[in-house]
C-alpha atoms as a PDB file:
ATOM      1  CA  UNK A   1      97.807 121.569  78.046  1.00  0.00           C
ATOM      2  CA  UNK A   2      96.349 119.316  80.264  1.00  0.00           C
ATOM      3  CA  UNK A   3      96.407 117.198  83.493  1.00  0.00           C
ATOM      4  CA  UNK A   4      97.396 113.772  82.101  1.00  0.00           C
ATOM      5  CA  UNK A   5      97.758 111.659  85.742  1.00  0.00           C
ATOM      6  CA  UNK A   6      98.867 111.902  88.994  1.00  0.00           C
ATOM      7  CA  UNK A   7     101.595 108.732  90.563  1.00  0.00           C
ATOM      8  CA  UNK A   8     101.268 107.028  93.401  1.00  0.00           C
ATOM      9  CA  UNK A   9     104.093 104.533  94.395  1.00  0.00           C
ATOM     10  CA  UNK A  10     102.668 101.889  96.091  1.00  0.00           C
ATOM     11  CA  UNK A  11     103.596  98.852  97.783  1.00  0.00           C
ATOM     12  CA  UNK A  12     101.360  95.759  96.810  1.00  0.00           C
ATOM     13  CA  UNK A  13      99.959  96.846  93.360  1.00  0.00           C
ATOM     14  CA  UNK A  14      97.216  93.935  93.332  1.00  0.00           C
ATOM     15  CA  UNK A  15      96.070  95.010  96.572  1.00  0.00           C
ATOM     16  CA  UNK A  16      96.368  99.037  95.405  1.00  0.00           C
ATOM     17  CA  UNK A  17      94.177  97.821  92.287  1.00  0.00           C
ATOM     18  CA  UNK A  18      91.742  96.224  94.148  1.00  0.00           C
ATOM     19  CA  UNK A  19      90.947  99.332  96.576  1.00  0.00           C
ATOM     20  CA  UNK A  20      90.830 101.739  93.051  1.00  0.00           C
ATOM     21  CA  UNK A  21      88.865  99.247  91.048  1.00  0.00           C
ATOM     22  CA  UNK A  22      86.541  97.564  93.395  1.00  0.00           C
ATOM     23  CA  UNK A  23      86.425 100.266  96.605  1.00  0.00           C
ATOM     24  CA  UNK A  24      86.814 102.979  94.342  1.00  0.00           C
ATOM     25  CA  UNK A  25      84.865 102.005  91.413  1.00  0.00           C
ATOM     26  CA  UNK A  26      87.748 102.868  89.112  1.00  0.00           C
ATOM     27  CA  UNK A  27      88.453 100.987  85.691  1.00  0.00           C
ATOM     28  CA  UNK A  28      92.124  99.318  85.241  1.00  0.00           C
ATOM     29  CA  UNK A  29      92.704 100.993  82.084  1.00  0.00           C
ATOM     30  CA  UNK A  30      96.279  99.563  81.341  1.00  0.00           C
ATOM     31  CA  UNK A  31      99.106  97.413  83.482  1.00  0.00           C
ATOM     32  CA  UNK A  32     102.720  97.105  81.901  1.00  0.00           C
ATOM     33  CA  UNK A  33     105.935  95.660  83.591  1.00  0.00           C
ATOM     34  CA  UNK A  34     109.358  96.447  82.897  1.00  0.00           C
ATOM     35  CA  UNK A  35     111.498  93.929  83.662  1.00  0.00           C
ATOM     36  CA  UNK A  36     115.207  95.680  82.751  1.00  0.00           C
ATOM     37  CA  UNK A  37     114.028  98.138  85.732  1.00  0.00           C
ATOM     38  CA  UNK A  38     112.028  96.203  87.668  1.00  0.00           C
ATOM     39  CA  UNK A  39     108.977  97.636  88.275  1.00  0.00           C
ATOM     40  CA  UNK A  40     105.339  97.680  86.873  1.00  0.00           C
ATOM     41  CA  UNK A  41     102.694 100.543  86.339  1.00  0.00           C
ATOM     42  CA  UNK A  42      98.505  99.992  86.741  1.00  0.00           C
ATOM     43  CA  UNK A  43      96.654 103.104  85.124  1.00  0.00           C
ATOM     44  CA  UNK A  44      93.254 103.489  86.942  1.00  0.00           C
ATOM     45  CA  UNK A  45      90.139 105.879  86.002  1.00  0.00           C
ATOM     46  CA  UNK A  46      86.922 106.389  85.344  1.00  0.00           C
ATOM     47  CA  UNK A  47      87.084 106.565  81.757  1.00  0.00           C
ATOM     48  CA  UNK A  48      89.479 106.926  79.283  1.00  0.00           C
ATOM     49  CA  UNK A  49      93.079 108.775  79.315  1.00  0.00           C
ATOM     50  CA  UNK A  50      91.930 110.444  76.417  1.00  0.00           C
ATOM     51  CA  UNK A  51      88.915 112.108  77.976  1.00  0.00           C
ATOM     52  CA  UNK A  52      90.201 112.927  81.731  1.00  0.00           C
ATOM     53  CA  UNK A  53      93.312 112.515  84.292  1.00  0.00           C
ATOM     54  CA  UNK A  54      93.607 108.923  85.654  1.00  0.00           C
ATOM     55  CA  UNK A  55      95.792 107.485  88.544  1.00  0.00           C
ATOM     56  CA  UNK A  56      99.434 106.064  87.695  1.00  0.00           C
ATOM     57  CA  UNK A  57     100.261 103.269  90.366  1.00  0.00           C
ATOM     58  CA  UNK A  58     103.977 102.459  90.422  1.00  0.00           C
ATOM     59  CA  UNK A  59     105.104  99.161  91.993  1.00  0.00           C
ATOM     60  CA  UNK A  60     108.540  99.248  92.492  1.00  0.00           C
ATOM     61  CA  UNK A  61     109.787  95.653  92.624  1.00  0.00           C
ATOM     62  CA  UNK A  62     110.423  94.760  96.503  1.00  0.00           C
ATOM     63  CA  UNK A  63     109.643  97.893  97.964  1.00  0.00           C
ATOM     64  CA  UNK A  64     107.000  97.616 100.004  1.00  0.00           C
ATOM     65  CA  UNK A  65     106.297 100.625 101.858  1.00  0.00           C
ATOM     66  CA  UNK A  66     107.110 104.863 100.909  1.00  0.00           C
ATOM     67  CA  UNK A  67     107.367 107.879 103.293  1.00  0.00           C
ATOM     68  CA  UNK A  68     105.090 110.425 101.931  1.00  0.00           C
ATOM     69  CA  UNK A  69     106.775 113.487 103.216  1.00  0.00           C
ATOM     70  CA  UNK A  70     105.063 116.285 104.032  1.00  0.00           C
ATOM     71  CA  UNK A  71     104.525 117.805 100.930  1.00  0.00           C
ATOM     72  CA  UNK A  72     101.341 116.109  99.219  1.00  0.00           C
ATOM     73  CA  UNK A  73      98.092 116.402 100.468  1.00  0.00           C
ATOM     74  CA  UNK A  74      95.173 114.461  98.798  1.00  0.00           C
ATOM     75  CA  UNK A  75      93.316 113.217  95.317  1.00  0.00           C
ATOM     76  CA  UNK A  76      90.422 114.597  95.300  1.00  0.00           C
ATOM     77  CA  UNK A  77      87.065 112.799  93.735  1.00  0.00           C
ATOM     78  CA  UNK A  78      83.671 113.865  92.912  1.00  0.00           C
ATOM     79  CA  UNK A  79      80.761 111.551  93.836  1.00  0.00           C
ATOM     80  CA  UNK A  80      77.144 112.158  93.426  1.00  0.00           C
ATOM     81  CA  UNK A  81      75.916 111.171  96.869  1.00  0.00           C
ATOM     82  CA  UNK A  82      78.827 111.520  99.616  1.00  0.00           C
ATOM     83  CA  UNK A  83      76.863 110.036 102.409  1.00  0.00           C
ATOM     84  CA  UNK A  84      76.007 106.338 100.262  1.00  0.00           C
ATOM     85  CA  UNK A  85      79.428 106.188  98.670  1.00  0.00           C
ATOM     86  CA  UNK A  86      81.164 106.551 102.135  1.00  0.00           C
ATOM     87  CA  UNK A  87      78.718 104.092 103.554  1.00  0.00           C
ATOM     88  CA  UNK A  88      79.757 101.544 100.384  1.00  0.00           C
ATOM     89  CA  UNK A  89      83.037 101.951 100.869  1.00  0.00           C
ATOM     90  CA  UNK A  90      82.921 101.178 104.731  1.00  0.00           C
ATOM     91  CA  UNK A  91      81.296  98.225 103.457  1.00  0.00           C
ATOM     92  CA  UNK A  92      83.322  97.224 101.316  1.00  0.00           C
ATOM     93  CA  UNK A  93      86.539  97.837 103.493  1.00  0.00           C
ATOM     94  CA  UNK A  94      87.806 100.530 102.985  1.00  0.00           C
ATOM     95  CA  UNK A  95      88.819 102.936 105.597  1.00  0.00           C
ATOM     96  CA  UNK A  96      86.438 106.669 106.150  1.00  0.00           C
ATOM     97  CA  UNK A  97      89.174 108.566 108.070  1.00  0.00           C
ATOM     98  CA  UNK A  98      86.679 111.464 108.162  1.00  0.00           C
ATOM     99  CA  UNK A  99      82.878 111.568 107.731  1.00  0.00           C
ATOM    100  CA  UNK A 100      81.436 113.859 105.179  1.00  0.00           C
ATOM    101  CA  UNK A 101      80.767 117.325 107.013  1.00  0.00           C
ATOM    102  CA  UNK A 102      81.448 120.750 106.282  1.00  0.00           C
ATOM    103  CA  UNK A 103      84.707 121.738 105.028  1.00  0.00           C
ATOM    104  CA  UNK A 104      86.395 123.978 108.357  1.00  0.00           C
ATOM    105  CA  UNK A 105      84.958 127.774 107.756  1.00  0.00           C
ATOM    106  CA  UNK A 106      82.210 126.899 104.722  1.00  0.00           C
ATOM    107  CA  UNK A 107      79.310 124.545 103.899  1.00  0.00           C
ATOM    108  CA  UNK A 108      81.125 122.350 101.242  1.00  0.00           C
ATOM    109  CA  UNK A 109      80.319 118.630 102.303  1.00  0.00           C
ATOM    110  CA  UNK A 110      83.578 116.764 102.195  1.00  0.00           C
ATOM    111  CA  UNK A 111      84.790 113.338 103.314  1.00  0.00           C
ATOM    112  CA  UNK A 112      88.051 111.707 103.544  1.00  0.00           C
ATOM    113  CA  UNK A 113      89.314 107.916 102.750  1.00  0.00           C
ATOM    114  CA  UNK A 114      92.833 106.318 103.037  1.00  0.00           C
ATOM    115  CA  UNK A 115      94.611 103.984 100.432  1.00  0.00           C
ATOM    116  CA  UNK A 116      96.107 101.029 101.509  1.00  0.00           C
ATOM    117  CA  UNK A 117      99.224 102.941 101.001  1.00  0.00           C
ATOM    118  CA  UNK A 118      98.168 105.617 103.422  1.00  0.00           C
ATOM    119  CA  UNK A 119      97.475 108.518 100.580  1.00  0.00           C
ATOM    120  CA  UNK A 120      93.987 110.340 101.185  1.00  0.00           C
ATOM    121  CA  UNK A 121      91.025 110.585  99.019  1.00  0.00           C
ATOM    122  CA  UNK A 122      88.981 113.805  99.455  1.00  0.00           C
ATOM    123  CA  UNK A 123      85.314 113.074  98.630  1.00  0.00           C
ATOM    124  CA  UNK A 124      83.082 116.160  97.374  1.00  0.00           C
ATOM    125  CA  UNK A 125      79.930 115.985  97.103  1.00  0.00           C
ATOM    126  CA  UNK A 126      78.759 116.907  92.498  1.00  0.00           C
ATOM    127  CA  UNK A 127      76.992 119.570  93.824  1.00  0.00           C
ATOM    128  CA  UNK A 128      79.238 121.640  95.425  1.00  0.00           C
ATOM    129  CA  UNK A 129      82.465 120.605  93.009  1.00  0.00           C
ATOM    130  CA  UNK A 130      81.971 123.696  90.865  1.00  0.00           C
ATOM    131  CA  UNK A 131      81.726 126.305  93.723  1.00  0.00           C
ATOM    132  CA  UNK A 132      84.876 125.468  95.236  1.00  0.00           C
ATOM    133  CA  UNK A 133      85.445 124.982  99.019  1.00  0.00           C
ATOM    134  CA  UNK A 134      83.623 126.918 100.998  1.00  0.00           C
END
């Protein structure tokens, strides 16, 4: 087995695909609508489905906004230089809720970002991805 995707319901899928795609440097990979239930799905990634898990964002026709409960935490993404891709995504709008530091009690650099939806990124830094936080 495998980890196929993870779902986000979000509220403005263009504007969900833009932060992914062009903030995020994701790929959209596939968009379908269903019209009988009324809603449409935007598959985002870095590569293909075939090779790693992507992002499922569900737009659920006239629902604009979700309350994420308590229960989920974050995505979390690798990046090769934490400190330039925070800076690129500050520049190109998006929001750095926390600047990459130490994870609390180890030496793993870690950032966090927020959606437009309000769900948060976790940034980790290639280096560190394979020792875990610490």
């Amino acid at each position: 087995m495998r980890i196929l995707h993870t779902m986000l319901r979000v509220g403005d899928l263009d504007r969900s695909i833009e932060f992914y795609t062009d903030v995020l440097g994701m790929n959209l990979i596939r968009r379908s609508e269903n019209e009988q239930y009324k809603y449409t799905l935007a598959f985002v990634g870095y590569g293909d489905e075939k090779e790693g898990a992507v992002i499922e964002l569900t737009y659920n026709w006239g629902v604009t906004e979700y309350d994420h409960g308590e229960a989920f935490g974050h995505i979390a993404l690798e990046t090769d230089d934490i400190y330039a891709t925070c800076d690129a995504i500050k520049e190109k709008g998006g929001l750095v809720t926390r600047e990459p530091g130490p994870v609390k009690g180890g030496t793993t650099i870690i950032a966090f970002v927020k959606d437009p939806d309000g769900y948060s990124i976790e940034l980790i830094n290639k280096k560190d991805t394979s020792q875990g936080l610490g």
